[in-house]
C-alpha atoms as a PDB file:
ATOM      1  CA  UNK A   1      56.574 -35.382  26.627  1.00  0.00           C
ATOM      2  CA  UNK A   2      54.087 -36.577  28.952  1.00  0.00           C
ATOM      3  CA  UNK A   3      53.088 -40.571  28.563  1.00  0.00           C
ATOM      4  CA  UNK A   4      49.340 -41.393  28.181  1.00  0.00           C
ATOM      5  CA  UNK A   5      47.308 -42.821  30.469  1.00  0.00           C
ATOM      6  CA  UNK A   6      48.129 -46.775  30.620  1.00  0.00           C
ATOM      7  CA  UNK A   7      45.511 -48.704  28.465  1.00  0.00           C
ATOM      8  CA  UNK A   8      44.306 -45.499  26.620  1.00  0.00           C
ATOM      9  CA  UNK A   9      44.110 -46.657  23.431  1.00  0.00           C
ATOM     10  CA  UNK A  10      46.212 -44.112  20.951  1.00  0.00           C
ATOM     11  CA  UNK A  11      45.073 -43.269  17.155  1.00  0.00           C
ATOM     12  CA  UNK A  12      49.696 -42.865  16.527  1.00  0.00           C
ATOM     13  CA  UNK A  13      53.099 -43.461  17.824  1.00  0.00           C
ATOM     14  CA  UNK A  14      54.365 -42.537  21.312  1.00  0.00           C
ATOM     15  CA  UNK A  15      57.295 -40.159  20.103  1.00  0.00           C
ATOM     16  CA  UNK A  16      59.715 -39.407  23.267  1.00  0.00           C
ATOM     17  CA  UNK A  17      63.005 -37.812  22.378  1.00  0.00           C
ATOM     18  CA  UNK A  18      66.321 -38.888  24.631  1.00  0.00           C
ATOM     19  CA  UNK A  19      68.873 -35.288  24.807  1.00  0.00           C
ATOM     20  CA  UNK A  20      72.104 -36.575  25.605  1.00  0.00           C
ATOM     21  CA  UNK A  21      73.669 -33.365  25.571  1.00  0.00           C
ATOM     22  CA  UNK A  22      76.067 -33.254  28.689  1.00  0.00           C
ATOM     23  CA  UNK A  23      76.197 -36.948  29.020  1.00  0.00           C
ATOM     24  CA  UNK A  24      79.281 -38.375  30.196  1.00  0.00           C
ATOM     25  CA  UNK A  25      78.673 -41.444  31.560  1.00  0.00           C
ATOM     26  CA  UNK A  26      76.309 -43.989  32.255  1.00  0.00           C
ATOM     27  CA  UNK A  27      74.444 -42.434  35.994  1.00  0.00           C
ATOM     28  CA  UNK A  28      74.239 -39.322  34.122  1.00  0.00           C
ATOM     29  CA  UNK A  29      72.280 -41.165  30.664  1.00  0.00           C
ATOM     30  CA  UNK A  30      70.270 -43.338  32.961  1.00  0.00           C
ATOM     31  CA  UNK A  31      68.706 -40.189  34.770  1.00  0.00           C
ATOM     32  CA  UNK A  32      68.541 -38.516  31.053  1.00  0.00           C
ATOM     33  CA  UNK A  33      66.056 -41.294  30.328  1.00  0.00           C
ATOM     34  CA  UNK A  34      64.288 -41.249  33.246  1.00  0.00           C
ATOM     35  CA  UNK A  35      63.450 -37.877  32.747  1.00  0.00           C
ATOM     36  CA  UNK A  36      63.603 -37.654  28.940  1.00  0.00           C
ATOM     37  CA  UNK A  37      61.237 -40.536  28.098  1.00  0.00           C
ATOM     38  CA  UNK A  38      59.110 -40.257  31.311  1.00  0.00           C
ATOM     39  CA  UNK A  39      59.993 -43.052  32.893  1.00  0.00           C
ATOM     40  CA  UNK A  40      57.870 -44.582  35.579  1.00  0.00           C
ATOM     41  CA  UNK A  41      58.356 -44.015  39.585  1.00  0.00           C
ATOM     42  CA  UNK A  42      59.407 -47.735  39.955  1.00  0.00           C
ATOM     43  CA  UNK A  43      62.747 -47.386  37.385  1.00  0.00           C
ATOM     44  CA  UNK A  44      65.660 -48.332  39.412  1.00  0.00           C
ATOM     45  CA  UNK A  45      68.318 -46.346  37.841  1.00  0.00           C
ATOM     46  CA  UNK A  46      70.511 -49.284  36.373  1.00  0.00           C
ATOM     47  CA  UNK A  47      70.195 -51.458  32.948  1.00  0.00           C
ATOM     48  CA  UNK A  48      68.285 -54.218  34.306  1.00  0.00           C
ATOM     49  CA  UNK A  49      65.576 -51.505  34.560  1.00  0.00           C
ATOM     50  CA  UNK A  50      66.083 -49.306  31.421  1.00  0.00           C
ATOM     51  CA  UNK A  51      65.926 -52.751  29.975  1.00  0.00           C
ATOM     52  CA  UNK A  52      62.450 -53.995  31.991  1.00  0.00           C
ATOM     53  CA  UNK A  53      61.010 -50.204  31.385  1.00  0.00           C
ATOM     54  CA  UNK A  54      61.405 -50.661  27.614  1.00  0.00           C
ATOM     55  CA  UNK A  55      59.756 -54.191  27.707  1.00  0.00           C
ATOM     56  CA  UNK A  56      56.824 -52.917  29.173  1.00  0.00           C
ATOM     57  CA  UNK A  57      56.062 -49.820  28.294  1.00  0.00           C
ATOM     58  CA  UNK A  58      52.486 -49.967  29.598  1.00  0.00           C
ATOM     59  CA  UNK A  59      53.076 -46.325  31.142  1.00  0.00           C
ATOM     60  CA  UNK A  60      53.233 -45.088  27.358  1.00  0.00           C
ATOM     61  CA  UNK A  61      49.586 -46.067  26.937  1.00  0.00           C
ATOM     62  CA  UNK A  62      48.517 -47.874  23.966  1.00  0.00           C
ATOM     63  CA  UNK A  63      49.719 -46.412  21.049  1.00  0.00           C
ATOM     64  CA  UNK A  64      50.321 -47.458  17.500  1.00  0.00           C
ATOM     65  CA  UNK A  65      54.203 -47.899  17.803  1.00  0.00           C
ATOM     66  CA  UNK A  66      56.794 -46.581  19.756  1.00  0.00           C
ATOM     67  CA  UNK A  67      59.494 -43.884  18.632  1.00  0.00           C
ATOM     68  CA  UNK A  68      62.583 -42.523  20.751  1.00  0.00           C
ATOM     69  CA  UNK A  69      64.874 -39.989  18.771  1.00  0.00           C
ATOM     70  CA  UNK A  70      68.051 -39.925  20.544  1.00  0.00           C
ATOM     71  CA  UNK A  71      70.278 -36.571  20.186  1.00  0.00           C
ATOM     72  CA  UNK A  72      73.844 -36.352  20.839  1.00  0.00           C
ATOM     73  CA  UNK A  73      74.469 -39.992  20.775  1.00  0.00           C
ATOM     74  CA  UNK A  74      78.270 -39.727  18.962  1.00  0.00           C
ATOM     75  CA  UNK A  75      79.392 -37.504  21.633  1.00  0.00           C
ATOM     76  CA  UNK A  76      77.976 -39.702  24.438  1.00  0.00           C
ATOM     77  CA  UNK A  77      79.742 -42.785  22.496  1.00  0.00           C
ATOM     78  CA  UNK A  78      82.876 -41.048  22.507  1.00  0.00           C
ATOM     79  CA  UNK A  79      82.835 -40.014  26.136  1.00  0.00           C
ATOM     80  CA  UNK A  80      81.608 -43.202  27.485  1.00  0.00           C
ATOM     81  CA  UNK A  81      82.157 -46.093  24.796  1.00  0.00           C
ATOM     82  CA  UNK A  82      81.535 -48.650  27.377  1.00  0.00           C
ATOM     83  CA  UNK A  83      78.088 -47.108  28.437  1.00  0.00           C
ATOM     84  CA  UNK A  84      77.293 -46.269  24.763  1.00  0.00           C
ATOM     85  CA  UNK A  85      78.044 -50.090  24.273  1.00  0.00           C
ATOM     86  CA  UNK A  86      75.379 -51.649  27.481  1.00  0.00           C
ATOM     87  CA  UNK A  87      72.901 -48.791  25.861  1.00  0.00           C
ATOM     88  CA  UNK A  88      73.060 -49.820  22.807  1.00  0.00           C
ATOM     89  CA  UNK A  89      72.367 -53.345  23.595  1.00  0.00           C
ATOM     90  CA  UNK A  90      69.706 -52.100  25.954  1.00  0.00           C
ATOM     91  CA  UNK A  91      68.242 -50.357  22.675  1.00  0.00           C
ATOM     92  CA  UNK A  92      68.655 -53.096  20.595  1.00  0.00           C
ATOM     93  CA  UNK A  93      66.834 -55.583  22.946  1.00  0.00           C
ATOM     94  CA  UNK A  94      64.183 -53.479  23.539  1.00  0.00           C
ATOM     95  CA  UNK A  95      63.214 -53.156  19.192  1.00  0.00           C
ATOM     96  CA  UNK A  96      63.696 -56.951  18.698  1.00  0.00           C
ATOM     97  CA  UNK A  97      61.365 -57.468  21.255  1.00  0.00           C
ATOM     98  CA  UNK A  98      58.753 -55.315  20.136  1.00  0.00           C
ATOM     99  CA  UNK A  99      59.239 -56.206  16.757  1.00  0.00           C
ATOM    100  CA  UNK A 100      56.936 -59.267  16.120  1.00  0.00           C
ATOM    101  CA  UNK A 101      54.237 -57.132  18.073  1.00  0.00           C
ATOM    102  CA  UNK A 102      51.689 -54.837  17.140  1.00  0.00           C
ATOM    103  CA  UNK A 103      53.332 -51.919  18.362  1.00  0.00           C
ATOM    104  CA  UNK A 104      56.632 -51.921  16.689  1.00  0.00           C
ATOM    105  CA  UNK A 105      59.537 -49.766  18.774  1.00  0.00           C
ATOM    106  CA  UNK A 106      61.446 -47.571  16.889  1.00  0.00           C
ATOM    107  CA  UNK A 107      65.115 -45.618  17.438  1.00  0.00           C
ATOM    108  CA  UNK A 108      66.722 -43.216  15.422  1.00  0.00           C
ATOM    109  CA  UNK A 109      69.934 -41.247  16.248  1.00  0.00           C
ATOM    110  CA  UNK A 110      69.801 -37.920  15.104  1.00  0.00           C
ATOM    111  CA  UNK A 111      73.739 -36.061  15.424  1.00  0.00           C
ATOM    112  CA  UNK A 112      72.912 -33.078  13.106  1.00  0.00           C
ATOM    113  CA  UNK A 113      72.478 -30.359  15.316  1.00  0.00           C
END
């Protein structure tokens, strides 16, 4: 999914969807969403960053709302519980802080493949 052009106003959601087939532990889901939701050049690879890239999201344009669909999530908890655990929070963080705003973020874990 490519990201729009920051400040582009958008007439929907940004949809991105996060395959974590393969994923074992946390280097390997931190590159998954660098490449999976398009993260910008500047993410450093580490929560701190997931975290500030998911506050921002300025290089998503200006939609409506945000949407990630994450894939596989059960058998990336059940790998790497501790990961799955700092992600989650990550996740979490991220939708209560876009919550009071305009563009609301949304999650959804999708394990029926």
């Amino acid at each position: 999914m490519t990201a729009s052009e920051p400040g582009t106003p958008s007439t929907g959601p940004h949809r991105a969807e996060l395959d974590l087939d393969g994923v074992r532990d946390e280097p390997t889901f931190l590159d998954r969403c660098a490449r999976d939701l398009a993260l910008p050049e500047w993410f450093g690879h580490n929560w701190d960053a997931l975290d500030d890239c998911l506050r921002d999201l300025s290089w998503w344009g200006r939609p409506s709302g945000y949407e990630i669909r994450i894939r596989g999530w059960q058998r990336f908890r059940a790998a790497a519980p501790e990961a799955a655990r700092t992600a989650a929070d990550v996740l979490a963080d991220a939708i209560e802080y876009w919550a009071p705003r305009d563009t609301p973020l949304t999650v959804t874990f999708d394990d029926q493949e």
